[in-house]
Protein backbone atom coordinates (compact mmCIF):
# COMPACT_ATOMS: atom_id res chain seq x y z
CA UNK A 1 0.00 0.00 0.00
CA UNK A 2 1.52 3.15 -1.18
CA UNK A 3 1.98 6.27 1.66
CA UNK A 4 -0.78 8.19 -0.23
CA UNK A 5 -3.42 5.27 -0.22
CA UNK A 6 -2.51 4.96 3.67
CA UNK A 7 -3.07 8.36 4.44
CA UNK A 8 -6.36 8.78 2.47
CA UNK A 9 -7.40 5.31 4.39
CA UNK A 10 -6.47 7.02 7.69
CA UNK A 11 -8.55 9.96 7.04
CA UNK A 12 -11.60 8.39 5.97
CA UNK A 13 -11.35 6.03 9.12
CA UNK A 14 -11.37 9.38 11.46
CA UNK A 15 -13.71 11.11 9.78
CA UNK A 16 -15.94 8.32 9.54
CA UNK A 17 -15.41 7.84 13.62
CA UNK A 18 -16.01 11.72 14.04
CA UNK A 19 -19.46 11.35 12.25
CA UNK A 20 -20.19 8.39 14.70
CA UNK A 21 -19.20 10.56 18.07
CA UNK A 22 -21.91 13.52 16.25
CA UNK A 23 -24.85 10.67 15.92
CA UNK A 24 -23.84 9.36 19.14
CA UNK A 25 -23.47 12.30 21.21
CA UNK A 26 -26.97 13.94 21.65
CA UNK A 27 -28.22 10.38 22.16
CA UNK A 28 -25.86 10.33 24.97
CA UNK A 29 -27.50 13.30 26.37
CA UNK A 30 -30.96 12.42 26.36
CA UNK A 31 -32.99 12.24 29.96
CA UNK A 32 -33.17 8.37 30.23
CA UNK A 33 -34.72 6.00 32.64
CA UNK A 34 -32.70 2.93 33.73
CA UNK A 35 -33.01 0.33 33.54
CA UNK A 36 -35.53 0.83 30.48
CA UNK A 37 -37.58 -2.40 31.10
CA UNK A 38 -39.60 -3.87 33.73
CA UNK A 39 -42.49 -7.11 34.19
CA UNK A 40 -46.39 -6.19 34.01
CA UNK A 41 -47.89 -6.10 37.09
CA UNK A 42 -44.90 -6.30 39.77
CA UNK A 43 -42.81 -3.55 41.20
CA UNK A 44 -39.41 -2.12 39.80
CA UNK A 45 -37.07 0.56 41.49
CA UNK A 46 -35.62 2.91 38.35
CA UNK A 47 -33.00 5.46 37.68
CA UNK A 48 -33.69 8.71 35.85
CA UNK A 49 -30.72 9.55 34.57
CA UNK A 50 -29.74 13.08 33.69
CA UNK A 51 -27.08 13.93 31.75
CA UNK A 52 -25.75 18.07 31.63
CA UNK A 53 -25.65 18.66 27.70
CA UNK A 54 -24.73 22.18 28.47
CA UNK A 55 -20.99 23.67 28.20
CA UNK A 56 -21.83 27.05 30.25
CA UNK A 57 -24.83 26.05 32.43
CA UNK A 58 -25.39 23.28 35.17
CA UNK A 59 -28.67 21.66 35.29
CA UNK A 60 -30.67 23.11 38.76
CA UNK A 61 -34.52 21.19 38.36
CA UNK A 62 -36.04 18.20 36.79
CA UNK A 63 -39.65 17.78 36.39
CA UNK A 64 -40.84 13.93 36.23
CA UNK A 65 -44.20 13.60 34.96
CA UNK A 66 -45.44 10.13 35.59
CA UNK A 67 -48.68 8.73 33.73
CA UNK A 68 -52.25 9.39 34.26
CA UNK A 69 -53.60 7.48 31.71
CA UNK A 70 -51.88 4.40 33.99
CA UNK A 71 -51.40 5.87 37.51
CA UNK A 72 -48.88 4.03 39.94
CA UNK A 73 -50.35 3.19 43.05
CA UNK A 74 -47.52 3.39 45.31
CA UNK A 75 -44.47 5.92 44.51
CA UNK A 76 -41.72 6.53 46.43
CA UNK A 77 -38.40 8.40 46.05
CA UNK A 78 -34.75 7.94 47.28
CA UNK A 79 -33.02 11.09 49.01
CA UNK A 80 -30.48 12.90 46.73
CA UNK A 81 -28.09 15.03 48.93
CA UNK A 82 -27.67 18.52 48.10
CA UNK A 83 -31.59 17.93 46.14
CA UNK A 84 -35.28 18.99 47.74
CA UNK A 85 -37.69 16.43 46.50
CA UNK A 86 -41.27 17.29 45.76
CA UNK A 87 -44.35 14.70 45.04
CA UNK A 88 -47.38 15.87 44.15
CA UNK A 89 -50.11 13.82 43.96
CA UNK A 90 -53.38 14.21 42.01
CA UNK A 91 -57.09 12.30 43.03
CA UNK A 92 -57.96 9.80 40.55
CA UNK A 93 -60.75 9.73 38.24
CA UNK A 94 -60.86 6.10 38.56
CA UNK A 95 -59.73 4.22 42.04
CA UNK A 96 -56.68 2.14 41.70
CA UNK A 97 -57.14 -1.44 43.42
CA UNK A 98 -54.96 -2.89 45.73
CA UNK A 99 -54.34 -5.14 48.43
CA UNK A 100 -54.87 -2.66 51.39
CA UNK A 101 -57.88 -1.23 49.89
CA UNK A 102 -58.40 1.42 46.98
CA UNK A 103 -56.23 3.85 46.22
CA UNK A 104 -58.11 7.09 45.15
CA UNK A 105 -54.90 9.25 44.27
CA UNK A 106 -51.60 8.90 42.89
CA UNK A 107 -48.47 10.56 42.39
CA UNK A 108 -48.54 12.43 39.35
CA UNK A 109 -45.25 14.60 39.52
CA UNK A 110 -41.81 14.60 41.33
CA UNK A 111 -39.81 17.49 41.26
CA UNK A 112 -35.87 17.78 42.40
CA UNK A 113 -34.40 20.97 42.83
CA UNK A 114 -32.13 22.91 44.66
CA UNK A 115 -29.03 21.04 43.68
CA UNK A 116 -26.28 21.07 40.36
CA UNK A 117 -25.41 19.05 37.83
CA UNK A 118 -22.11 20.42 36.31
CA UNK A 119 -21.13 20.63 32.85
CA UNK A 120 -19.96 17.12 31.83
CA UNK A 121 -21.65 15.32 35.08
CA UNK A 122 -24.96 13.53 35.38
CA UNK A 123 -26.92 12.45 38.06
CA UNK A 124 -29.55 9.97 38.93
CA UNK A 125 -32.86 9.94 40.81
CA UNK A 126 -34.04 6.77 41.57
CA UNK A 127 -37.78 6.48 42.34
CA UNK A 128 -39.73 3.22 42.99
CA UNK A 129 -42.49 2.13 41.55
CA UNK A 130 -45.52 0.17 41.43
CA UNK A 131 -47.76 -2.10 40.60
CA UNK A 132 -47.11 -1.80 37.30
CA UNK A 133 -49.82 -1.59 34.79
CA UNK A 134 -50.86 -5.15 33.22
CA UNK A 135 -52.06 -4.92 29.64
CA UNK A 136 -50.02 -2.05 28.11
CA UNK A 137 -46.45 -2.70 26.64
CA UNK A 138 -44.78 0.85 28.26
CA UNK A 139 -45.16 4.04 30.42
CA UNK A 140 -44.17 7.30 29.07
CA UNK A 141 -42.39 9.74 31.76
CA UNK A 142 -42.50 13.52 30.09
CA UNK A 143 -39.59 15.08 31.82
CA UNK A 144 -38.43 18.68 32.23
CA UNK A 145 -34.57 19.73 32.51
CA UNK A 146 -34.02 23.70 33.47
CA UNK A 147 -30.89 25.26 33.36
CA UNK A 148 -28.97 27.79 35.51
CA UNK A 149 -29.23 30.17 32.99
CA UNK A 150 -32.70 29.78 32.43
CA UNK A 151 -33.25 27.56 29.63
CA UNK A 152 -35.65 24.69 29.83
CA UNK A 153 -35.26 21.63 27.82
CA UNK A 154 -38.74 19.34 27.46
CA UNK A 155 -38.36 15.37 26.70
CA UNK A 156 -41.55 14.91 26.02
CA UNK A 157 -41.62 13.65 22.47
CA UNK A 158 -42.87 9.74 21.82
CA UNK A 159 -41.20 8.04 19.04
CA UNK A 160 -43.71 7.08 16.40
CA UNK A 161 -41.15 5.48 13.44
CA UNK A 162 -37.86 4.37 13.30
CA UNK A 163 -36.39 8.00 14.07
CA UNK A 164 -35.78 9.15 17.23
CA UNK A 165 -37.05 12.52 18.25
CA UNK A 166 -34.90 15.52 18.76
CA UNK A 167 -36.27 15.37 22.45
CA UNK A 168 -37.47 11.85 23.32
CA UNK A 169 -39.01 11.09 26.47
CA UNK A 170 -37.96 8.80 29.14
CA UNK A 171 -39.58 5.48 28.34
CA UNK A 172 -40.02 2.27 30.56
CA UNK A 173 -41.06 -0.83 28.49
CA UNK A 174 -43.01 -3.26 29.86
CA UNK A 175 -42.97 -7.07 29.30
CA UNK A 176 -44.56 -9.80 30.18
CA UNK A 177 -44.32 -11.69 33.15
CA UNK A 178 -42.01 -15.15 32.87
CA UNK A 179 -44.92 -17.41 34.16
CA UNK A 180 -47.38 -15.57 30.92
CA UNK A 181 -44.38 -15.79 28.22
CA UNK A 182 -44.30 -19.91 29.14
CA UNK A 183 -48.17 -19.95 29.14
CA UNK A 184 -48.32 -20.66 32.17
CA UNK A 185 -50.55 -19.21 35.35
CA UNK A 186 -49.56 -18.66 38.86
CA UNK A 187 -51.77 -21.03 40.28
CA UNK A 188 -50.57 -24.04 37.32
CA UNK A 189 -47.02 -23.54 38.03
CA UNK A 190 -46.49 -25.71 41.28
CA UNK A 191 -48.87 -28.43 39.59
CA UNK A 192 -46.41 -28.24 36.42
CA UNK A 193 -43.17 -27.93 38.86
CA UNK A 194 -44.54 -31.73 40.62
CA UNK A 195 -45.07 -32.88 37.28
CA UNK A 196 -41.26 -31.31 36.15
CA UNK A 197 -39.58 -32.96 39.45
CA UNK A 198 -41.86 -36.31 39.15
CA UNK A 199 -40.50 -36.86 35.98
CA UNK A 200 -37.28 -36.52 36.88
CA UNK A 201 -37.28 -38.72 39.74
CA UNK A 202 -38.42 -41.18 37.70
CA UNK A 203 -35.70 -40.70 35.30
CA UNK A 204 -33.20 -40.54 37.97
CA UNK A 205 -34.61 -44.36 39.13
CA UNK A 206 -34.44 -45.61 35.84
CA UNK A 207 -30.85 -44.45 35.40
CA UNK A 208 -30.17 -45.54 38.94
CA UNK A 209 -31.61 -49.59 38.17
CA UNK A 210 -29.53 -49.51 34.37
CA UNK A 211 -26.35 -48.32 36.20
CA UNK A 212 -26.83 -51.44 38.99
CA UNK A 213 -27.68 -54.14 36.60
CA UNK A 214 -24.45 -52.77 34.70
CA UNK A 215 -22.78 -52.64 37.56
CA UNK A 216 -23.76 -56.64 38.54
CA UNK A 217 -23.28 -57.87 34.73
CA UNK A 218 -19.53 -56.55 35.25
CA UNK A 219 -19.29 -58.35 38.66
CA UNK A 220 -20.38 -61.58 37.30
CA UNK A 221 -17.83 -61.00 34.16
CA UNK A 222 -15.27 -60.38 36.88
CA UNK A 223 -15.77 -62.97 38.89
CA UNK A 224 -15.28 -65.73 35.92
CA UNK A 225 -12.55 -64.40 34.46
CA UNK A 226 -10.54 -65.03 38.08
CA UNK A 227 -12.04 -68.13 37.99
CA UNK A 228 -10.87 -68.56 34.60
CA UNK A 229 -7.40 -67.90 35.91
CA UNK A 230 -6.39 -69.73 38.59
CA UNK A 231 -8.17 -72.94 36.61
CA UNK A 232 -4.99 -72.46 34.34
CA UNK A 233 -2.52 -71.88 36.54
């Protein structure tokens, strides 16, 4: 390869890895929540992670606004030092079941302020959730990032098509539980479990008689070859 082919080969190479850190880059800065999937109808504990996209600004507030088309029963939220915490909760048009009675509202907003997220830092607020919503394959959490200079940056666009959005927000996908994926119910999976650990007993016996009889065949073998032997000698 001659010096000139080497260099052109070298140049394409960064440039190509330069257009990669540009795509890559304000994906990296996107308000996120981690981890970005959780099972239908059981309880999660997730991160929202915010990065600082800003060179000459820290973030000061972020604005969480959780579903009301699919409100959460039960929300709590895990202390951030050097951040003041606000849940506000709204009353529900429709009562949310659960086991200690009905829940008639929900939290519908958390807001952390008070605190800084430098340029080139990120922080996460983790909040705990649940019971999830059965029946619905995500949750959509609109999010607002302000600025110390003022700006305010909404992620609170839904993806509709391959694109992304210039602002996405924060999505949690939900799946379905292991027991429905196997098609399976909670109530037929210790009758299917017996079944499971019958069968392998059973199999284990078997195994256990074929290895004995083995086992006595080569005793027997054993036994008249020595005989064998010392008839010779």
């Amino acid at each position: 390869m001659s010096v000139r082919t080497l260099r052109r080969a070298v140049a394409l190479t960064a440039a190509t890895a330069v257009g990669v850190i540009s795509v890559a880059g304000p994906a990296l800065a996107h308000v996120t929540v981690n981890p970005g999937t959780a099972e239908q109808g059981g309880w999660t504990k997730v991160s929202f992670r915010v990065p600082n996209e800003q060179a000459n600004a820290s973030t000061t507030k972020l604005v969480v606004n959780l579903p009301q088309d699919h409100p959460l029963a039960f929300v709590s939220v895990k202390p951030v030092p050097g951040w003041t915490i606000k849940a506000d909760k709204t009353k529900l048009v429709t009562p949310v079941k659960s086991d200690d009675g009905e829940v008639t509202e929900a939290v519908t907003q958390i807001v952390w302020s008070g605190g800084k997220i430098e340029p080139g830092q990120f922080q996460e607020f983790d909040v705990s959730l649940g019971p999830l919503p059965t029946g619905v394959d995500q949750l959509v959490f609109k999010a607002d990032q302000t600025y110390s200079d003022g700006k305010v940056v909404k992620w609170d666009e839904e993806q509709k098509g391959a694109e992304e959005p210039k602002h996405p927000a924060p999505v949690l996908k939900l799946t379905k539980a292991a027991l429905e994926d196997a098609g399976l119910t909670a109530k037929a999976a210790p009758a299917d479990e017996a079944k499971i650990i019958s069968d392998g007993d059973g199999t284990a016996r078997t195994l256990g008689g074929l290895g004995l009889a083995v086992g006595f065949v080569g005793l027997i073998v054993g036994a008249l070859g020595f005989a064998k032997g010392r008839k010779s000698a």
